[in-house]
N, C-alpha and C. Protein backbone atom coordinates (compact mmCIF):
# COMPACT_ATOMS: atom_id res chain seq x y z
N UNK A 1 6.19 -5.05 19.42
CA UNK A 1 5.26 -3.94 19.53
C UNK A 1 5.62 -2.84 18.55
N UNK A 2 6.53 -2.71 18.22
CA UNK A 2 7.23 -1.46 17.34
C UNK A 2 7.90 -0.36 18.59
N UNK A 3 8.83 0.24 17.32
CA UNK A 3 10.03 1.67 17.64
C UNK A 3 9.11 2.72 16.88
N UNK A 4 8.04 3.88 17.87
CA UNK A 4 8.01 4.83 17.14
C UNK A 4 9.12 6.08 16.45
N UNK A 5 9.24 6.13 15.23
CA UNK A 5 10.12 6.87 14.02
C UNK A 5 9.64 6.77 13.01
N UNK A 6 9.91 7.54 12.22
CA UNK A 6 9.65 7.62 10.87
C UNK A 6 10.29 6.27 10.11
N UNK A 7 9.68 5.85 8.93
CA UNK A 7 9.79 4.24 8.01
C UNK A 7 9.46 4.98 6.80
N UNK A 8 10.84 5.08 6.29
CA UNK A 8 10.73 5.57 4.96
C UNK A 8 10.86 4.38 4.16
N UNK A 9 10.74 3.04 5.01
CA UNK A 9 10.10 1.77 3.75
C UNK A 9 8.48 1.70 3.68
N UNK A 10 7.90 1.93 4.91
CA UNK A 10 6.52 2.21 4.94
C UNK A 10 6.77 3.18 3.58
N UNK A 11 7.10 4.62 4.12
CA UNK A 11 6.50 5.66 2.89
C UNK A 11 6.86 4.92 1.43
N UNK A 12 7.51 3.68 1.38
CA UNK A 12 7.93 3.62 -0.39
C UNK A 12 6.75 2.39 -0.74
N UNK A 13 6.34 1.52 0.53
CA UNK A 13 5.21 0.55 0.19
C UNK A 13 4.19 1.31 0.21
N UNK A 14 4.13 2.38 0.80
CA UNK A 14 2.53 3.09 0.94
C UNK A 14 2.31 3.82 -0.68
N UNK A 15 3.58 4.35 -0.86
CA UNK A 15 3.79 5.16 -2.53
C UNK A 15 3.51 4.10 -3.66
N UNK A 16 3.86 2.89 -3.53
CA UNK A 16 4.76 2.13 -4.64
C UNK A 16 2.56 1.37 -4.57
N UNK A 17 1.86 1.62 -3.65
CA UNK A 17 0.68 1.00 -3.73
C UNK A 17 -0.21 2.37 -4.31
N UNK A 18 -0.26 3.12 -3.89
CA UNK A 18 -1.35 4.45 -3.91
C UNK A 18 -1.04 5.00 -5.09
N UNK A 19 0.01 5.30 -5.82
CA UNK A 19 0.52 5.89 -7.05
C UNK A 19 -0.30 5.46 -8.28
N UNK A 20 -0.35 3.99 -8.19
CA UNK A 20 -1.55 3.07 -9.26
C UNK A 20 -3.03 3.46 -8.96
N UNK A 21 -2.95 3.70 -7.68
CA UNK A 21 -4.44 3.59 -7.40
C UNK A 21 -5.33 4.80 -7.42
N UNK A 22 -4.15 5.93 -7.73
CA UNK A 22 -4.61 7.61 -8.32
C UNK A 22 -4.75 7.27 -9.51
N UNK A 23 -4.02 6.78 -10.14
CA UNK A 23 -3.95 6.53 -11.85
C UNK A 23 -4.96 5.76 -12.07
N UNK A 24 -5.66 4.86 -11.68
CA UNK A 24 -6.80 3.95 -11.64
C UNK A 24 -8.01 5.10 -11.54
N UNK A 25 -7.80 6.33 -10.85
CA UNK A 25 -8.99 7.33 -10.84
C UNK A 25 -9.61 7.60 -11.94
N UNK A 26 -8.14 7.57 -12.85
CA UNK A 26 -8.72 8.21 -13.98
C UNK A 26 -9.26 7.53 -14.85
N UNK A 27 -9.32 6.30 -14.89
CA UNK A 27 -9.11 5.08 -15.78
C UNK A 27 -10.26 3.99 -15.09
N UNK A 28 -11.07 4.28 -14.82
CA UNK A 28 -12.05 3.11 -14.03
C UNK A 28 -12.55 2.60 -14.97
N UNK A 29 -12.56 1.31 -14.73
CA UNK A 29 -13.29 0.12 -16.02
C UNK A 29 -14.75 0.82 -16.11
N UNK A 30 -15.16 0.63 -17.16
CA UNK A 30 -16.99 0.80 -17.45
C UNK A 30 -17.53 -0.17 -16.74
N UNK A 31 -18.61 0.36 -15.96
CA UNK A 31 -19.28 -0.74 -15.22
C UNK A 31 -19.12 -0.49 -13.95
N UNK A 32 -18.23 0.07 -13.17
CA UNK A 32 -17.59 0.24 -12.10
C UNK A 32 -18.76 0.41 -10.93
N UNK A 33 -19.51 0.49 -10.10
CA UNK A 33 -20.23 1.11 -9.62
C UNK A 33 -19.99 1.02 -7.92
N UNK A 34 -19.46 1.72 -7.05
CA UNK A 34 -18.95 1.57 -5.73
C UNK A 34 -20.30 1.72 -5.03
N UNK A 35 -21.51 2.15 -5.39
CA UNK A 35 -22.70 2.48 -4.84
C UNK A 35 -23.19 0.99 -4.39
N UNK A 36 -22.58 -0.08 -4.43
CA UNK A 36 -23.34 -1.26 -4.41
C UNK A 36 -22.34 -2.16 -3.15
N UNK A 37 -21.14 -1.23 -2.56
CA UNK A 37 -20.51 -1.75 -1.90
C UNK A 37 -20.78 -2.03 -0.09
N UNK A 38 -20.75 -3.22 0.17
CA UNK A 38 -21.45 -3.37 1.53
C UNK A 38 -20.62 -2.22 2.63
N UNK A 39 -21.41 -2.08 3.55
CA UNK A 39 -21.18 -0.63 4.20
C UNK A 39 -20.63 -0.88 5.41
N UNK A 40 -20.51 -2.18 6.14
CA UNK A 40 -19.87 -2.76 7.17
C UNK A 40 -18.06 -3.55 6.18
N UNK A 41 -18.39 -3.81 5.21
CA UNK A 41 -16.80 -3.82 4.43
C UNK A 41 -16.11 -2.61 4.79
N UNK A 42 -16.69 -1.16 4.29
CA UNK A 42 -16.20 -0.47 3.63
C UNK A 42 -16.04 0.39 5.35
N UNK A 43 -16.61 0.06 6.05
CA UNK A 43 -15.76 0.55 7.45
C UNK A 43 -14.65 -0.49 8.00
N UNK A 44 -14.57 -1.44 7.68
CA UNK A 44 -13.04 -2.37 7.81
C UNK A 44 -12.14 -2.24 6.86
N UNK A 45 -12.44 -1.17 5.33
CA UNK A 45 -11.25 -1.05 4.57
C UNK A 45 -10.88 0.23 4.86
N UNK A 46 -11.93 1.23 5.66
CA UNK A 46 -11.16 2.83 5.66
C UNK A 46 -10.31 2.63 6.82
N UNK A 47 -11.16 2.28 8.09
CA UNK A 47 -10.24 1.66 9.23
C UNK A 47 -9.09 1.12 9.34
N UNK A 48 -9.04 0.25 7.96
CA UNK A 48 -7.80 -0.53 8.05
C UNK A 48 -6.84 0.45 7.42
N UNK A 49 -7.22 1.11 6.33
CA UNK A 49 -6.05 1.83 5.20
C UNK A 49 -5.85 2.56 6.44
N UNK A 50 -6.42 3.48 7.37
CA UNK A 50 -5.54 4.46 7.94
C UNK A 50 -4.95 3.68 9.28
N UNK A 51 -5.02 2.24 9.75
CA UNK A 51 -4.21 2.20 10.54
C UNK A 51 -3.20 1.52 9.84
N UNK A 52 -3.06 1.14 8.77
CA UNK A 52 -1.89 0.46 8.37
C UNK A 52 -1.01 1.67 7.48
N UNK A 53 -1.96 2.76 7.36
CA UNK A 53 -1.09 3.90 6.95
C UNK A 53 -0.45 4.47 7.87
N UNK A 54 -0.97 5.08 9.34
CA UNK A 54 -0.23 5.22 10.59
C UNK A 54 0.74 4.20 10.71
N UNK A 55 0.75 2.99 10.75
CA UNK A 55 1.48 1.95 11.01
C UNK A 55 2.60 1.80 10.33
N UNK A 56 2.62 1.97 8.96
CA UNK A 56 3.72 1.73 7.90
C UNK A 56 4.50 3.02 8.36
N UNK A 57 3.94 4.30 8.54
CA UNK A 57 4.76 5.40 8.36
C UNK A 57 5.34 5.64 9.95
N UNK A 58 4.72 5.19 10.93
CA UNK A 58 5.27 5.62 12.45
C UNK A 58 6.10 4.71 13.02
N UNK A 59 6.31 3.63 12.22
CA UNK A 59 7.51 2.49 12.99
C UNK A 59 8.51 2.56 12.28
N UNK A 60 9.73 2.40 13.03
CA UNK A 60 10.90 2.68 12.64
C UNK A 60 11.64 1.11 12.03
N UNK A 61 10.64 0.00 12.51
CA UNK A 61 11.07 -1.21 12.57
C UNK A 61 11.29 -1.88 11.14
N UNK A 62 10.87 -1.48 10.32
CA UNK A 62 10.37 -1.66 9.05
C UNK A 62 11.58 -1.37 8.21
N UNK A 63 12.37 0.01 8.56
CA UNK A 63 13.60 0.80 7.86
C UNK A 63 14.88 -0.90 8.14
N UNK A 64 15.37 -1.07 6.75
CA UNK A 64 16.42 -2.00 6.72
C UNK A 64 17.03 -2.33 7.67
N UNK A 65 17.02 -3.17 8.84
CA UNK A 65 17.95 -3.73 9.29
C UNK A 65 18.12 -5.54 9.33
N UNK A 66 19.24 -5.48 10.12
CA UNK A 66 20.01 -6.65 9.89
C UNK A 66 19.30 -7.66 10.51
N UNK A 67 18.79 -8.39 10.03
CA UNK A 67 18.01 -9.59 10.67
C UNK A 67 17.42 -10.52 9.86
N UNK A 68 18.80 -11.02 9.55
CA UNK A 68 18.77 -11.99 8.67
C UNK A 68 17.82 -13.62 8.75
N UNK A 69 17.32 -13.63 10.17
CA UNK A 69 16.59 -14.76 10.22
C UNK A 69 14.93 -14.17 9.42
N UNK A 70 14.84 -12.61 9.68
CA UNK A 70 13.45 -11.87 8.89
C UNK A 70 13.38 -11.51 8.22
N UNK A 71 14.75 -11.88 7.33
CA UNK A 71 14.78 -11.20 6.09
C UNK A 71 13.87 -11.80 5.10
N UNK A 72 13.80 -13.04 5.36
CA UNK A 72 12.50 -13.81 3.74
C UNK A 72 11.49 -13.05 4.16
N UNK A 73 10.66 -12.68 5.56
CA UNK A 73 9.37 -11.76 5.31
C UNK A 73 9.79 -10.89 4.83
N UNK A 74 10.50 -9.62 4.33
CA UNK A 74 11.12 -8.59 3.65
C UNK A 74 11.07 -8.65 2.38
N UNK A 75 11.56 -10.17 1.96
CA UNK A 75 11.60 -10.10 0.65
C UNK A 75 10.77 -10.50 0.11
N UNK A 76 9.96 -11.84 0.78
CA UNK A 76 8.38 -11.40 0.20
C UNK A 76 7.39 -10.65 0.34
N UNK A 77 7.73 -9.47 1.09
CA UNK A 77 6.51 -8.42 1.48
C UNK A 77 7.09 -8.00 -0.41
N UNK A 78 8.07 -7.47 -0.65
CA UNK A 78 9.12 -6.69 -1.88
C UNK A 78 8.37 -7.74 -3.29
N UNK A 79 7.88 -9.26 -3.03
CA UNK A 79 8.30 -9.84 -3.98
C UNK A 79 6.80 -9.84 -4.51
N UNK A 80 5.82 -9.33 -3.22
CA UNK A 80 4.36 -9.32 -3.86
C UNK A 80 3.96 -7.82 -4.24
N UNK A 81 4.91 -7.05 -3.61
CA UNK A 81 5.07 -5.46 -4.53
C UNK A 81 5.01 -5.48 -5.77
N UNK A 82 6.02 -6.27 -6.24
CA UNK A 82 6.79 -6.23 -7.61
C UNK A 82 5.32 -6.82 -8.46
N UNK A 83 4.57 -8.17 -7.72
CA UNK A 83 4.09 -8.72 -9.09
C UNK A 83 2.79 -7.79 -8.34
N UNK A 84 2.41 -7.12 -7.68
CA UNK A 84 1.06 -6.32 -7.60
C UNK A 84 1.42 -5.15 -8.73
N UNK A 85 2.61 -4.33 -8.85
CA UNK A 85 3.29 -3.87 -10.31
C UNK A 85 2.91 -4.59 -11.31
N UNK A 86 3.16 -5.59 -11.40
CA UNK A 86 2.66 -6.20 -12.84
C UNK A 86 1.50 -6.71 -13.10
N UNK A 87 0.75 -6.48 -12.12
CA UNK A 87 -0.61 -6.90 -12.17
C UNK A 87 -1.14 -5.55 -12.69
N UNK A 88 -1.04 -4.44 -12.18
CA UNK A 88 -1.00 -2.78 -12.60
C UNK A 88 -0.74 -2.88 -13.95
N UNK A 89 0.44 -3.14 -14.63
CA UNK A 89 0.66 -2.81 -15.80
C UNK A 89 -0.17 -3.21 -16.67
N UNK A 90 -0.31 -4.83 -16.54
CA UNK A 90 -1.41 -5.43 -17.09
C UNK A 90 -2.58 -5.18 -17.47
N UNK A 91 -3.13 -4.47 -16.07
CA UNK A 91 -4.31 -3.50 -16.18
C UNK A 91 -4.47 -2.53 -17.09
N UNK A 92 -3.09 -1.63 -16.85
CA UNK A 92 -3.33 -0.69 -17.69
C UNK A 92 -3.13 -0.71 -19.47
N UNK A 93 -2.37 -1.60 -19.31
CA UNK A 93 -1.64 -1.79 -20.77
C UNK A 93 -3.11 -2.77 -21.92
N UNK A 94 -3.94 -3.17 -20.84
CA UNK A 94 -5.10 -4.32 -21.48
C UNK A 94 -6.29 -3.22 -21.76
N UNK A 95 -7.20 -3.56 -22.13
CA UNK A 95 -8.47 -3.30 -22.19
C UNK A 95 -9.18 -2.61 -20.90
N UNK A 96 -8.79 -3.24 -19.73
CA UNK A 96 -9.55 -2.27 -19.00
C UNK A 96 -10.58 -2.35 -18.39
N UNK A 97 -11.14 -3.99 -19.25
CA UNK A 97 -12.75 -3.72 -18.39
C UNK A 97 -12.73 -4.27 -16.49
N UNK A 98 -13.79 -4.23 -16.21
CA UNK A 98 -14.14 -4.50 -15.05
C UNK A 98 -13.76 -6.00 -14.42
N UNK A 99 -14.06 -6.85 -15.52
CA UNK A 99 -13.11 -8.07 -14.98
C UNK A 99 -12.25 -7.81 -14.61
N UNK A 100 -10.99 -7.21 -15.55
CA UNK A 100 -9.32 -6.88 -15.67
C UNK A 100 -9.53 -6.54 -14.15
N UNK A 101 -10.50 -6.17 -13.35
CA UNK A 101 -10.18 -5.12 -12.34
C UNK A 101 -10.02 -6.31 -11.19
N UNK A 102 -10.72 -7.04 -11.31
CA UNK A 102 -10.93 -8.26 -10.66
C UNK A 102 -10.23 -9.70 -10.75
N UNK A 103 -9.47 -9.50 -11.38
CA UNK A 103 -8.88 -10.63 -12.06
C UNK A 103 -7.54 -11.39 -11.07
N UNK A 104 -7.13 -12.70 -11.35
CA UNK A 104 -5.56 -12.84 -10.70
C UNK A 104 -4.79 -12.84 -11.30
N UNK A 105 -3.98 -13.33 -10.46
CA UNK A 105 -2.47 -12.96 -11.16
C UNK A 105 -1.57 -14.13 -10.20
N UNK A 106 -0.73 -15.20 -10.91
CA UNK A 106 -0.22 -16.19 -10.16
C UNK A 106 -1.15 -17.17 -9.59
N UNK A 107 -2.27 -17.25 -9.78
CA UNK A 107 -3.40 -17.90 -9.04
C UNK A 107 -3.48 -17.15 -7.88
N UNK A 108 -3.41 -15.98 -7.28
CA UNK A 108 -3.97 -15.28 -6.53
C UNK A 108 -5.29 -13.75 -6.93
N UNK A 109 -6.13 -15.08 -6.01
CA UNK A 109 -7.42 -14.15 -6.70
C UNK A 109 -7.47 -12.78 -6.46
N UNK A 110 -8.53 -11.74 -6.95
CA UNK A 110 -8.67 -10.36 -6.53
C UNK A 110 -7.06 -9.89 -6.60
N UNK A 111 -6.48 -9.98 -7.26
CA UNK A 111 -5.20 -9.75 -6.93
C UNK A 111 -4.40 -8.10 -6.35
N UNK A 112 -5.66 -7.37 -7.01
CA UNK A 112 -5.41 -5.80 -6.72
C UNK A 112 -5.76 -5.66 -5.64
N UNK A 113 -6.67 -6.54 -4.42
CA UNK A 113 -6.70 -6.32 -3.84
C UNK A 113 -5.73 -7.47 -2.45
N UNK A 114 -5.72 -8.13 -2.97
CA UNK A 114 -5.05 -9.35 -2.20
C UNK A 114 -3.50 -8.55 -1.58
N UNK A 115 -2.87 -8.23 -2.93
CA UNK A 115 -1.27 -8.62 -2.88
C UNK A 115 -0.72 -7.38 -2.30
N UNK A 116 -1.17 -5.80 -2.35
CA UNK A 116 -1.19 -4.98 -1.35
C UNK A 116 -1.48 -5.32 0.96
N UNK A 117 -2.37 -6.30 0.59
CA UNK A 117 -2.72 -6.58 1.87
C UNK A 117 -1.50 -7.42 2.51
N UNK A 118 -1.40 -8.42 1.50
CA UNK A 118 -0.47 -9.74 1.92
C UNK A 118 1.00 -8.64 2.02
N UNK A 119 0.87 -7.79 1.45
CA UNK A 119 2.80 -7.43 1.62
C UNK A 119 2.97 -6.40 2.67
N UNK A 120 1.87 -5.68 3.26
CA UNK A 120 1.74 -5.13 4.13
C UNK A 120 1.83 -6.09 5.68
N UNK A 121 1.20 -7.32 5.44
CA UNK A 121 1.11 -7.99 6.60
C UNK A 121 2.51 -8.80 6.88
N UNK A 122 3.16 -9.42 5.98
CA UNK A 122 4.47 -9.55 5.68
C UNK A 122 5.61 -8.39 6.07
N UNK A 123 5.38 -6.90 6.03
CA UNK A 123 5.98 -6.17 6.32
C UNK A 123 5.90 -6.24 7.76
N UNK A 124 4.60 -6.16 8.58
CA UNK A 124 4.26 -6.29 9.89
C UNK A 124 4.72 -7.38 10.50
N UNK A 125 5.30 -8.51 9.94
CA UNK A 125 5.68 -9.69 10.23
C UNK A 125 7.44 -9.40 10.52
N UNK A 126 8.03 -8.72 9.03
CA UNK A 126 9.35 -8.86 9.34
C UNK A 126 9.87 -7.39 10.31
N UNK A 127 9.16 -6.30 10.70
CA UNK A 127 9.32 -5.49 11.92
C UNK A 127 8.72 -5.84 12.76
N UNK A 128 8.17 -7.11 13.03
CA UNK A 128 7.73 -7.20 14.22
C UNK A 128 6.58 -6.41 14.91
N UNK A 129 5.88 -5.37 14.50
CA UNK A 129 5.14 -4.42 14.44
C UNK A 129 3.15 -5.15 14.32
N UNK A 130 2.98 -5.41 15.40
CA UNK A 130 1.40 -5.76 16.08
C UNK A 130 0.59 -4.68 15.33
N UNK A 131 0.67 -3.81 15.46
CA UNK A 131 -0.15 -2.70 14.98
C UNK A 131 -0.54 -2.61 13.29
N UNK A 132 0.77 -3.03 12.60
CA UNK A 132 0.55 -3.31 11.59
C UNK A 132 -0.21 -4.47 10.88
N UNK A 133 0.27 -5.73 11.59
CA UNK A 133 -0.18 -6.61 11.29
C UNK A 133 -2.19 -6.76 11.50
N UNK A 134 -2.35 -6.15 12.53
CA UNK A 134 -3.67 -6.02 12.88
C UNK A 134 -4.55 -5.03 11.85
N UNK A 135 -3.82 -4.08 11.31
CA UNK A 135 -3.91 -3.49 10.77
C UNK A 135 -4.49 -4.15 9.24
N UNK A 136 -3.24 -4.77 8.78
CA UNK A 136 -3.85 -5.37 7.88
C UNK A 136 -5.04 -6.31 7.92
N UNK A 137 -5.31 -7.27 8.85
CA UNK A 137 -6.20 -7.84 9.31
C UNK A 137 -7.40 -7.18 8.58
N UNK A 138 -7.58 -6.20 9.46
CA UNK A 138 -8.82 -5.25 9.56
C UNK A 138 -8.82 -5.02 8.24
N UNK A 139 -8.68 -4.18 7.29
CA UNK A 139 -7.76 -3.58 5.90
C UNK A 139 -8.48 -4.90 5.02
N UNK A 140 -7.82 -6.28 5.57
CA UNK A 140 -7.86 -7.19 4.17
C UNK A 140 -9.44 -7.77 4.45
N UNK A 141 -10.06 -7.71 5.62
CA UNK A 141 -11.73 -7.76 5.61
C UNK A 141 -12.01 -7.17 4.82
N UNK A 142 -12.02 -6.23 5.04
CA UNK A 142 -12.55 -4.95 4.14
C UNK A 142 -12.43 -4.89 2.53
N UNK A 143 -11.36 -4.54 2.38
CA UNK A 143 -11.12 -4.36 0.95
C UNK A 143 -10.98 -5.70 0.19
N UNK A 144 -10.38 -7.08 0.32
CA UNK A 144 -10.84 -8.31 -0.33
C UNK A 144 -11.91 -8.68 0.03
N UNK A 145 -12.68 -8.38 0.70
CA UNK A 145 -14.47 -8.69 1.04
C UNK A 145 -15.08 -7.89 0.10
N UNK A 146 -14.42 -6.55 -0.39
CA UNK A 146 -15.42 -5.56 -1.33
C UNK A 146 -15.14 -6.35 -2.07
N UNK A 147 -13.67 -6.27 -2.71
CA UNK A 147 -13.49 -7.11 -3.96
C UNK A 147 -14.10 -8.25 -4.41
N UNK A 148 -14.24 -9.45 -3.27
CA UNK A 148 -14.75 -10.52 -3.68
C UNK A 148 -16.69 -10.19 -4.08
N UNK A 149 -17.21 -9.28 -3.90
CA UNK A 149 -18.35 -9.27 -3.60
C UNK A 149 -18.39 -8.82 -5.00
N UNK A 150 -18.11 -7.65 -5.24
CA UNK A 150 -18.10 -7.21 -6.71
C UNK A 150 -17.60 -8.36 -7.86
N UNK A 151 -16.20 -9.45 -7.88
CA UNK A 151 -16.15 -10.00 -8.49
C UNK A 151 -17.22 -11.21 -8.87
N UNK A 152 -18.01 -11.22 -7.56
CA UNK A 152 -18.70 -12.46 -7.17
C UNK A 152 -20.29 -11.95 -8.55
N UNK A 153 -20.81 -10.31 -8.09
CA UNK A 153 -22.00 -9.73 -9.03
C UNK A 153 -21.40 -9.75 -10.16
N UNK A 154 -20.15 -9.44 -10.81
CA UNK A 154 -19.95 -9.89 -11.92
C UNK A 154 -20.21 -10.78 -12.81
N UNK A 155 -19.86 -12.31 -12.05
CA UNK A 155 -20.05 -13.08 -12.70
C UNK A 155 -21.02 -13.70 -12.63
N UNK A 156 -22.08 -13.37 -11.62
CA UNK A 156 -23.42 -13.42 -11.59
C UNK A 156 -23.89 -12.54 -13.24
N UNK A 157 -24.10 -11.42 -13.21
CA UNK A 157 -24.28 -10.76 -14.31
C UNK A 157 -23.44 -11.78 -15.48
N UNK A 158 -22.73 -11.95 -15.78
CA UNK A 158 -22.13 -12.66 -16.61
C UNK A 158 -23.13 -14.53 -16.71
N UNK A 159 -23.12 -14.98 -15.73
CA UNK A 159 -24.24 -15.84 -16.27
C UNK A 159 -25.98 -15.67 -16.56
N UNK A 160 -26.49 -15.01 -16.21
CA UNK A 160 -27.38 -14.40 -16.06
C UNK A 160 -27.53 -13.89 -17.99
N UNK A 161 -26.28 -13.18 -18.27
CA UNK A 161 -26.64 -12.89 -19.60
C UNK A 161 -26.08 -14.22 -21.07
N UNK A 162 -25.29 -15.26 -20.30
CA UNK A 162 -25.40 -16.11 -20.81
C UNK A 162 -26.47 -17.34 -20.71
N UNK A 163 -27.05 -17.46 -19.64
CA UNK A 163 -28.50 -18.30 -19.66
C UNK A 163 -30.05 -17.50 -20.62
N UNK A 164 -29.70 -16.08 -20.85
CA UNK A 164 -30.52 -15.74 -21.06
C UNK A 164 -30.43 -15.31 -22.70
C-alpha cells in the first residue's frame, strides 16, 4: 500500500522527466497541434500525471532501501530514465520535426511517451506502492493513447501526400 513521507527518488524521477518537457515548450516541432487531441485521453493523462505526481512524491517506499530481491525493478525503472534521456537528446540535438516527436527508441514505440510511464510503473512495482502503479495505469491511457493517435494522423498525412 505505501509509507506516507516524503521520496526524494520520486522528486528526482518526477525532475529528471519534467525538466525536458519545459525545454520541449520552447522547442515544439512545426506541425504540433494539441487542438486535435481526444478529450476522454486527455482526462486519463491529467488524472494520471497528478496521481502519479502525488504518488512519486508522498511515499516514502521508493527512497533506497535494501531489498535486494526489488532491486532489478529499481534498476529498470533508472535504466528506462537513462535511455528516455537519450531519446531527449536526440530530439533535441536532431531536426526537430514532429515525427522526431513521435518516434522510438530501442524498438519502443512513442518512446517520449512510453518510457516515462514504464519507469514510473516499475518504480510502483519496486516500492510496492498500489497508488502508484494505478496511477500509472491511468497516466499511460492517456498520454500513449494521445501519442499513438497523433503518431497514427501523421502518418496518415504522410501517405495521403505520398499517394497524391
Amino acid at each position: 500500500m505505501g509509507h506516507f513521507g516524503f521520496s526524494w527518488v520520486g522528486l528526482i524521477f518526477l525532475l529528471l522527466i519534467t525538466i525536458p518537457n519545459l525545454v520541449w515548450t520552447r522547442h515544439k516541432p512545426h506541425g504540433y497541434d494539441p487542438s486535435v487531441e481526444n478529450r476522454i485521453l486527455l482526462i486519463f493523462e491529467r488524472v494520471g500525471q497528478v496521481l502519479v505526481t502525488c504518488a512519486a512524491l508522498c511515499f516514502s517506499d521508493y527512497n533506497f532501501l535494501i531489498r535486494l530481491a526489488w532491486a532489478m525493478w529499481m534498476v529498470a525503472a533508472c535504466a528506462l530514465i537513462l535511455i528516455y534521456k537519450a531519446w531527449w537528446i536526440r530530439y533535441f540535438l536532431g531536426p526537430r520535426r514532429i515525427a522526431d516527436f513521435y518516434s522510438s527508441i530501442l524498438d519502443i514505440p512513442v518512446a517520449g511517451a512510453t518510457l516515462p510511464v514504464l519507469s514510473f510503473m516499475f518504480l510502483g512495482i519496486y516500492g510496492k506502492v498500489i497508488w502508484l502503479i494505478l496511477g500509472t495505469i491511468i497516466l499511460g491511457i492517456g498520454h500513449i493513447g494521445i501519442h499513438l493517435q497523433h503518431r497514427a494522423r501523421l502518418k496518415g498525412r504522410e501517405e495521403t501526400v505520398n499517394c497524391g
